[in-house]
C-alpha atoms as a PDB file:
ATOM      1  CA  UNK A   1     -31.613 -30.574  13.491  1.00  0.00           C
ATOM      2  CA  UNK A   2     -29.206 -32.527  10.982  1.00  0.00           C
ATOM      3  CA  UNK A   3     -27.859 -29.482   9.926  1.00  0.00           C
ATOM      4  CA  UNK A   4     -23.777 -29.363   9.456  1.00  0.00           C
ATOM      5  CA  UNK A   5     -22.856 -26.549  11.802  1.00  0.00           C
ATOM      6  CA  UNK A   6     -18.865 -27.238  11.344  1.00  0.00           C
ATOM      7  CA  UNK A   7     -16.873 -24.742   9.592  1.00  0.00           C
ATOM      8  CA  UNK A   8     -17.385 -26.884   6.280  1.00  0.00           C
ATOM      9  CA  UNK A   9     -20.873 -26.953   7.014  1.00  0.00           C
ATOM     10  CA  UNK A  10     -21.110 -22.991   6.382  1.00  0.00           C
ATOM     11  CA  UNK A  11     -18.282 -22.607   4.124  1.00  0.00           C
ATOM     12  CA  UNK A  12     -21.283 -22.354   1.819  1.00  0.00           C
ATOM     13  CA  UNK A  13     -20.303 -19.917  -1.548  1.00  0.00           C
ATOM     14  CA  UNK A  14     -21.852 -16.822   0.155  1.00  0.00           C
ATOM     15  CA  UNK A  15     -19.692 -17.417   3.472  1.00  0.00           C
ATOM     16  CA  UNK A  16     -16.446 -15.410   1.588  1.00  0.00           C
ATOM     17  CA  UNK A  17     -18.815 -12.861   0.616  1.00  0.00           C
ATOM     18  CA  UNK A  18     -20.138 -12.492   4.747  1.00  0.00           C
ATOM     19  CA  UNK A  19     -17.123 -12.595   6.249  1.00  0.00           C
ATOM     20  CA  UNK A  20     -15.467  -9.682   3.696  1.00  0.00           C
ATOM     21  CA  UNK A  21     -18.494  -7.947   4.814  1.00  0.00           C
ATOM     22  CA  UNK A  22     -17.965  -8.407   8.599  1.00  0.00           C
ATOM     23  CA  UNK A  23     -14.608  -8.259   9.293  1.00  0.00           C
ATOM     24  CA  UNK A  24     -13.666  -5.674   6.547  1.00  0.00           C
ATOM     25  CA  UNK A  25     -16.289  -3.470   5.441  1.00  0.00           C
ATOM     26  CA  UNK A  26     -17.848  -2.866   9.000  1.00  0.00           C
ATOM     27  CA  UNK A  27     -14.834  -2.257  11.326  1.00  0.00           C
ATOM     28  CA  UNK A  28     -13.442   0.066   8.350  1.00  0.00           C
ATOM     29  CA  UNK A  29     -16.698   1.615   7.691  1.00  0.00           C
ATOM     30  CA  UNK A  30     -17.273   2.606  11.862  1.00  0.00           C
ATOM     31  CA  UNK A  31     -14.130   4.010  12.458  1.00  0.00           C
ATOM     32  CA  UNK A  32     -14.764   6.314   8.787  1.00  0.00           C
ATOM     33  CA  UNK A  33     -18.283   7.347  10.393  1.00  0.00           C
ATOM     34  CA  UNK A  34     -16.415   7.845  13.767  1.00  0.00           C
ATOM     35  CA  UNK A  35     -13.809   9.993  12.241  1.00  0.00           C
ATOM     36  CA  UNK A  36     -16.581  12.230   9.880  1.00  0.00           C
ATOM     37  CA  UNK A  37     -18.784  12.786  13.105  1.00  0.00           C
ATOM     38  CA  UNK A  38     -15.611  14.447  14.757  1.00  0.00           C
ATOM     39  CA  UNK A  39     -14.092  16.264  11.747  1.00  0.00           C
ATOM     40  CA  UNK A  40     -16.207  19.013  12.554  1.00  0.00           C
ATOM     41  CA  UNK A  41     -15.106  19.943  16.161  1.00  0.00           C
ATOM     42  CA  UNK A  42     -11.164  19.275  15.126  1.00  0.00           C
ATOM     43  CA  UNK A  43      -9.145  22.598  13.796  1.00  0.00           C
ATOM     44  CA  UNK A  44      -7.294  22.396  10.853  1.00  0.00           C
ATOM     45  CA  UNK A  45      -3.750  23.836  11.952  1.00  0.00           C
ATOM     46  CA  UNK A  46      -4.308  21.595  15.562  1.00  0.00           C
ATOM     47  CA  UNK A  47      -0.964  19.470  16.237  1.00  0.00           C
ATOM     48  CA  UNK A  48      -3.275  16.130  16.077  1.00  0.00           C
ATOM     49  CA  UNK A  49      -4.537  17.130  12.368  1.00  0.00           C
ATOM     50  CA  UNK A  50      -0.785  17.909  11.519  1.00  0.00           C
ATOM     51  CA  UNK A  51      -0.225  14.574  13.205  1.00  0.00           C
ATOM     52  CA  UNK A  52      -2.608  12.702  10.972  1.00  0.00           C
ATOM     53  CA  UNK A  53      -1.413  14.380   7.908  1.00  0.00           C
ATOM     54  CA  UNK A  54       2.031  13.395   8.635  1.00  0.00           C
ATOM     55  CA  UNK A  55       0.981   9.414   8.969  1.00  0.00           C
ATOM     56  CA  UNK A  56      -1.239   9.768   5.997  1.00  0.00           C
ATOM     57  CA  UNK A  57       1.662  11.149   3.765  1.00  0.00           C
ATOM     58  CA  UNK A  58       4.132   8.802   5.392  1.00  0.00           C
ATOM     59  CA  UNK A  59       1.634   5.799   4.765  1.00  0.00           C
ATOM     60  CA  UNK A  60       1.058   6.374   1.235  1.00  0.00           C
ATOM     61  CA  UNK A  61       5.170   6.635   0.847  1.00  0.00           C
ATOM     62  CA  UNK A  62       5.499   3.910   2.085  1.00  0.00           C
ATOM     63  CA  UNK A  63       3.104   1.705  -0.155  1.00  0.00           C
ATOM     64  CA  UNK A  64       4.444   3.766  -3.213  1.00  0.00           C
ATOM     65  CA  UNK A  65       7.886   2.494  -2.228  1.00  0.00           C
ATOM     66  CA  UNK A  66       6.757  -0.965  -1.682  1.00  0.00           C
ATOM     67  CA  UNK A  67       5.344  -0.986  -5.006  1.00  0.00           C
ATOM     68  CA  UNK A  68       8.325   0.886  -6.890  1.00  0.00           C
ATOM     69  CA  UNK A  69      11.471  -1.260  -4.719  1.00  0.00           C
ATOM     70  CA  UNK A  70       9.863  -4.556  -3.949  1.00  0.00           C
ATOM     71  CA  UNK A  71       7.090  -5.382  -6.425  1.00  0.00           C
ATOM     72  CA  UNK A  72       5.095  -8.247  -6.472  1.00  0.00           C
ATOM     73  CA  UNK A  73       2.514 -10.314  -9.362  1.00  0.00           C
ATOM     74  CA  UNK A  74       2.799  -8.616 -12.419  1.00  0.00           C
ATOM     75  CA  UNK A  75       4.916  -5.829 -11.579  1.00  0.00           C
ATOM     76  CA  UNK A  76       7.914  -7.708 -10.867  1.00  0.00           C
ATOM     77  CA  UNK A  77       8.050  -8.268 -14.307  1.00  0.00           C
ATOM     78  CA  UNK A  78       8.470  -4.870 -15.352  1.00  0.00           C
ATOM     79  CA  UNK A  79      12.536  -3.980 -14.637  1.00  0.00           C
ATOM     80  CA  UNK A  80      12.876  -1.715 -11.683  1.00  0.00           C
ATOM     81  CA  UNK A  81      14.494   0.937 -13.667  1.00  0.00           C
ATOM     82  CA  UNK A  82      11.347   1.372 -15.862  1.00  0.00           C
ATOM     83  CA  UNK A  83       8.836   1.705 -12.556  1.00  0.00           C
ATOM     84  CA  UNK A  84      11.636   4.420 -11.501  1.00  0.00           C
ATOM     85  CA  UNK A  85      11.910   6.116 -14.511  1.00  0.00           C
ATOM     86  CA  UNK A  86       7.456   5.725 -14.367  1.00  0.00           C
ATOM     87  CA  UNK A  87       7.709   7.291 -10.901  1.00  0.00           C
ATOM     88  CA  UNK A  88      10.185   9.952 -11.591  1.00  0.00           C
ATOM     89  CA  UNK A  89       7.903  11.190 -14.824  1.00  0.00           C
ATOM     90  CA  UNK A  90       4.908  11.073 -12.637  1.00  0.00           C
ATOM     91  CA  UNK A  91       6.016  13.050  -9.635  1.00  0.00           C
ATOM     92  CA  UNK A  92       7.940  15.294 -12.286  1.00  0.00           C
ATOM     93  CA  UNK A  93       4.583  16.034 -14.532  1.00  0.00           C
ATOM     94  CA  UNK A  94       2.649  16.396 -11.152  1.00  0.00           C
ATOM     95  CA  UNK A  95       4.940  19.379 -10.288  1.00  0.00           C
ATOM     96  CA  UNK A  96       5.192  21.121 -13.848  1.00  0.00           C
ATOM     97  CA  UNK A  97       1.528  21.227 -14.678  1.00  0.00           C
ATOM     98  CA  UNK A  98       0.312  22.413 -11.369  1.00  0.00           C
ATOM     99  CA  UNK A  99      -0.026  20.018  -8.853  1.00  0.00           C
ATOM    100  CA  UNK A 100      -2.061  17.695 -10.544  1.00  0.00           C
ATOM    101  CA  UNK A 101      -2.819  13.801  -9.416  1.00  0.00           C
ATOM    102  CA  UNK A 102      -4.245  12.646 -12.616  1.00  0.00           C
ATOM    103  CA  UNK A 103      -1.654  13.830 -14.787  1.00  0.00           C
ATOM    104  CA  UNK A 104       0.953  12.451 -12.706  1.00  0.00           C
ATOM    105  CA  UNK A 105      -0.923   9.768 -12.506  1.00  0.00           C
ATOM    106  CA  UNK A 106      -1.289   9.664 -16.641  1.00  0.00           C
ATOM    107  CA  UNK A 107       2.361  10.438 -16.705  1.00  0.00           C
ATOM    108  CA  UNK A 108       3.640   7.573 -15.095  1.00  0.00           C
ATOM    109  CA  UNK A 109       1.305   5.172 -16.608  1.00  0.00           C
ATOM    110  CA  UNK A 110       2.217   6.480 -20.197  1.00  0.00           C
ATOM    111  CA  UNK A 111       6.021   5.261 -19.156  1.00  0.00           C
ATOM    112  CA  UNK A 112       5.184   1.427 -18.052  1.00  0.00           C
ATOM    113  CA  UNK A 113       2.148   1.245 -20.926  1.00  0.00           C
ATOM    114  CA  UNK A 114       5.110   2.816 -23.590  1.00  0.00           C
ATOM    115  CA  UNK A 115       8.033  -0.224 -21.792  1.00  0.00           C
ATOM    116  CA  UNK A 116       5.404  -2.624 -22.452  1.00  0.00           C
ATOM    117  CA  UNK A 117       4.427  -1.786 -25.945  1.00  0.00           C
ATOM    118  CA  UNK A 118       8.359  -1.568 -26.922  1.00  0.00           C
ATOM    119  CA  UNK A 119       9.026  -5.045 -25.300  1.00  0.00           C
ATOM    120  CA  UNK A 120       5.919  -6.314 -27.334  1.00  0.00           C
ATOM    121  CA  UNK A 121       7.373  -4.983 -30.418  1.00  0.00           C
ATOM    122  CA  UNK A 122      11.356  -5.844 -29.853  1.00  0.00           C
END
């Protein structure tokens, strides 16, 4: 056996691709199985689904707010009133056609794509 079997021995290309797999996809991917196979014995009004909701919603928030207040890569570049003013028109279109995502959604990217193309331009 003159195999390498040091971490730079198997820090072969694939090993990025197995480790992704291992510690990411599986742990995720049990707990989402877990959670399906009980779904069906959990009522919808129960305090613990109310409970979930509640850190779903707050979770999402939260990452929304990340990304609006403290940006990072290429978003940083964009000023903070223009992500606002994207996030306002969003949540604002969301409401006024009916509660829906992708308009928002549309909405709000229509605002940073029109900032860009007018910094482009000026």
């Amino acid at each position: 056996m003159s195999e390498d079997l040091s971490y730079y021995g198997i820090a072969a290309d694939w090993w990025p691709f197995a480790f992704i797999l291992l510690a990411g996809w599986l742990p995720t991917d049990i707990w989402r199985t877990l959670g399906v196979l009980s779904s069906g014995k959990l009522d919808e009004h129960s305090p613990v689904a109310a409970i979930s909701r509640t850190v779903a919603t707050a979770l999402v928030s939260a990452v929304i707010g990340q990304l609006v207040f403290y940006p990072t890569g290429s978003l940083a570049d964009i000023p903070a009133i223009v992500r606002i003013g994207a996030m306002a028109a969003g949540f604002g279109v969301y409401l006024g056609v009916g509660r829906r995502i992708l308009a928002g959604i549309a909405a709000a990217e229509l605002v940073i794509f029109g900032w860009i193309a007018f910094s482009l331009w000026a």
